[in-house]
Protein backbone atom coordinates (compact mmCIF):
# COMPACT_ATOMS: atom_id res chain seq x y z
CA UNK A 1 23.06 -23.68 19.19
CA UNK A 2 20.26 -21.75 19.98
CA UNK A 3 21.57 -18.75 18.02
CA UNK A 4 21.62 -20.94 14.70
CA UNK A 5 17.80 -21.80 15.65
CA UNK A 6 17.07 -17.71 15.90
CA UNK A 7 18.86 -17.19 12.67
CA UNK A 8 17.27 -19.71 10.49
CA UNK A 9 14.06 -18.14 12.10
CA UNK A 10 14.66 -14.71 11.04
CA UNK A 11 15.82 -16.19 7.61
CA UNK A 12 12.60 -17.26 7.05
CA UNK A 13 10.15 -14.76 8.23
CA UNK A 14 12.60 -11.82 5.73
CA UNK A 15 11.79 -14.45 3.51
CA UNK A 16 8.20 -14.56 4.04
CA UNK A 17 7.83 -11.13 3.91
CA UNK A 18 9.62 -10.35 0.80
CA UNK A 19 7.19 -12.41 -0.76
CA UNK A 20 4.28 -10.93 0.97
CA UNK A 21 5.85 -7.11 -0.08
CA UNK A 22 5.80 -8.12 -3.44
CA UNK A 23 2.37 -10.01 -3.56
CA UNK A 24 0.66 -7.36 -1.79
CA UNK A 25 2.51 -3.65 -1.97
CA UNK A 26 4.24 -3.73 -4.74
CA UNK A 27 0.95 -5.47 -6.52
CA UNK A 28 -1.34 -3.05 -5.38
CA UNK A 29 0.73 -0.63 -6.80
CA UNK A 30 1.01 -1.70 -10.15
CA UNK A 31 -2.65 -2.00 -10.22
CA UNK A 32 -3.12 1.68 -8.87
CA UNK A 33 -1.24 3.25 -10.80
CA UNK A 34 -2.49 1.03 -14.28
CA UNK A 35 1.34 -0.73 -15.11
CA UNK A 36 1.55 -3.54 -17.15
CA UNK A 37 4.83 -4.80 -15.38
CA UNK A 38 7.28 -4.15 -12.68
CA UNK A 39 10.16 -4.81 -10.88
CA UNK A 40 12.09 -4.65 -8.03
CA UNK A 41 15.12 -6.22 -6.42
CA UNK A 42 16.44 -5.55 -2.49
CA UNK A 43 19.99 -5.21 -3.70
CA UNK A 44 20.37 -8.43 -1.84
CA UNK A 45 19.69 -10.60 -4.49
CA UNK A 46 16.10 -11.22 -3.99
CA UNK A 47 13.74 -10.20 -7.09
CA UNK A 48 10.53 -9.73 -7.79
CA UNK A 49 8.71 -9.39 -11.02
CA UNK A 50 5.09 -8.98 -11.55
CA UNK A 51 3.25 -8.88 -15.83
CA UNK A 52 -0.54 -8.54 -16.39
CA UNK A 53 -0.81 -11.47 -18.98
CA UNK A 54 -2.97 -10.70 -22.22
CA UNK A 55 -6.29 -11.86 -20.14
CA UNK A 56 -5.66 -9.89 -17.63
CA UNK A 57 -4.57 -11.91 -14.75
CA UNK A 58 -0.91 -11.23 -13.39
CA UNK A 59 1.96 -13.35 -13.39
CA UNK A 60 4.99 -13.68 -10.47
CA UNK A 61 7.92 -14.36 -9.95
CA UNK A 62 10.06 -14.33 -7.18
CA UNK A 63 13.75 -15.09 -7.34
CA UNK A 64 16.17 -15.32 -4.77
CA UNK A 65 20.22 -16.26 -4.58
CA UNK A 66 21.29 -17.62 -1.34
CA UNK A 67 24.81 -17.73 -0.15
CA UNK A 68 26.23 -21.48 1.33
């Protein structure tokens, strides 16, 4: 039982990071290098998609598909 605690653990933190990758590396950079949108997917099913909106603010969105 405590192997199903460990794994929902780990679940979460990938989780958690994925979003934090995106949010913060793959956001910086976009603004670096002066994109106006980008993408990238972990080949796992989890996406990530970031668009500088006509103000100039950015938009995400993170998508994931999980397996039951």
């Amino acid at each position: 039982m405590s192997e199903d605690v460990i794994g929902k653990e780990d679940v979460n933190s990938k989780k958690t990071s994925w979003e934090a990758f995106v949010k913060q590396d793959v956001l910086n950079f976009m603004m670096a290098h002066n994109l106006q949108a980008i993408t990238v997917d972990d080949g796992a099913g989890k996406k990530g998609v970031i668009k500088r909106t006509s103000k100039g603010d950015f938009s995400v969105q993170i998508t994931s598909n999980e397996i039951l």
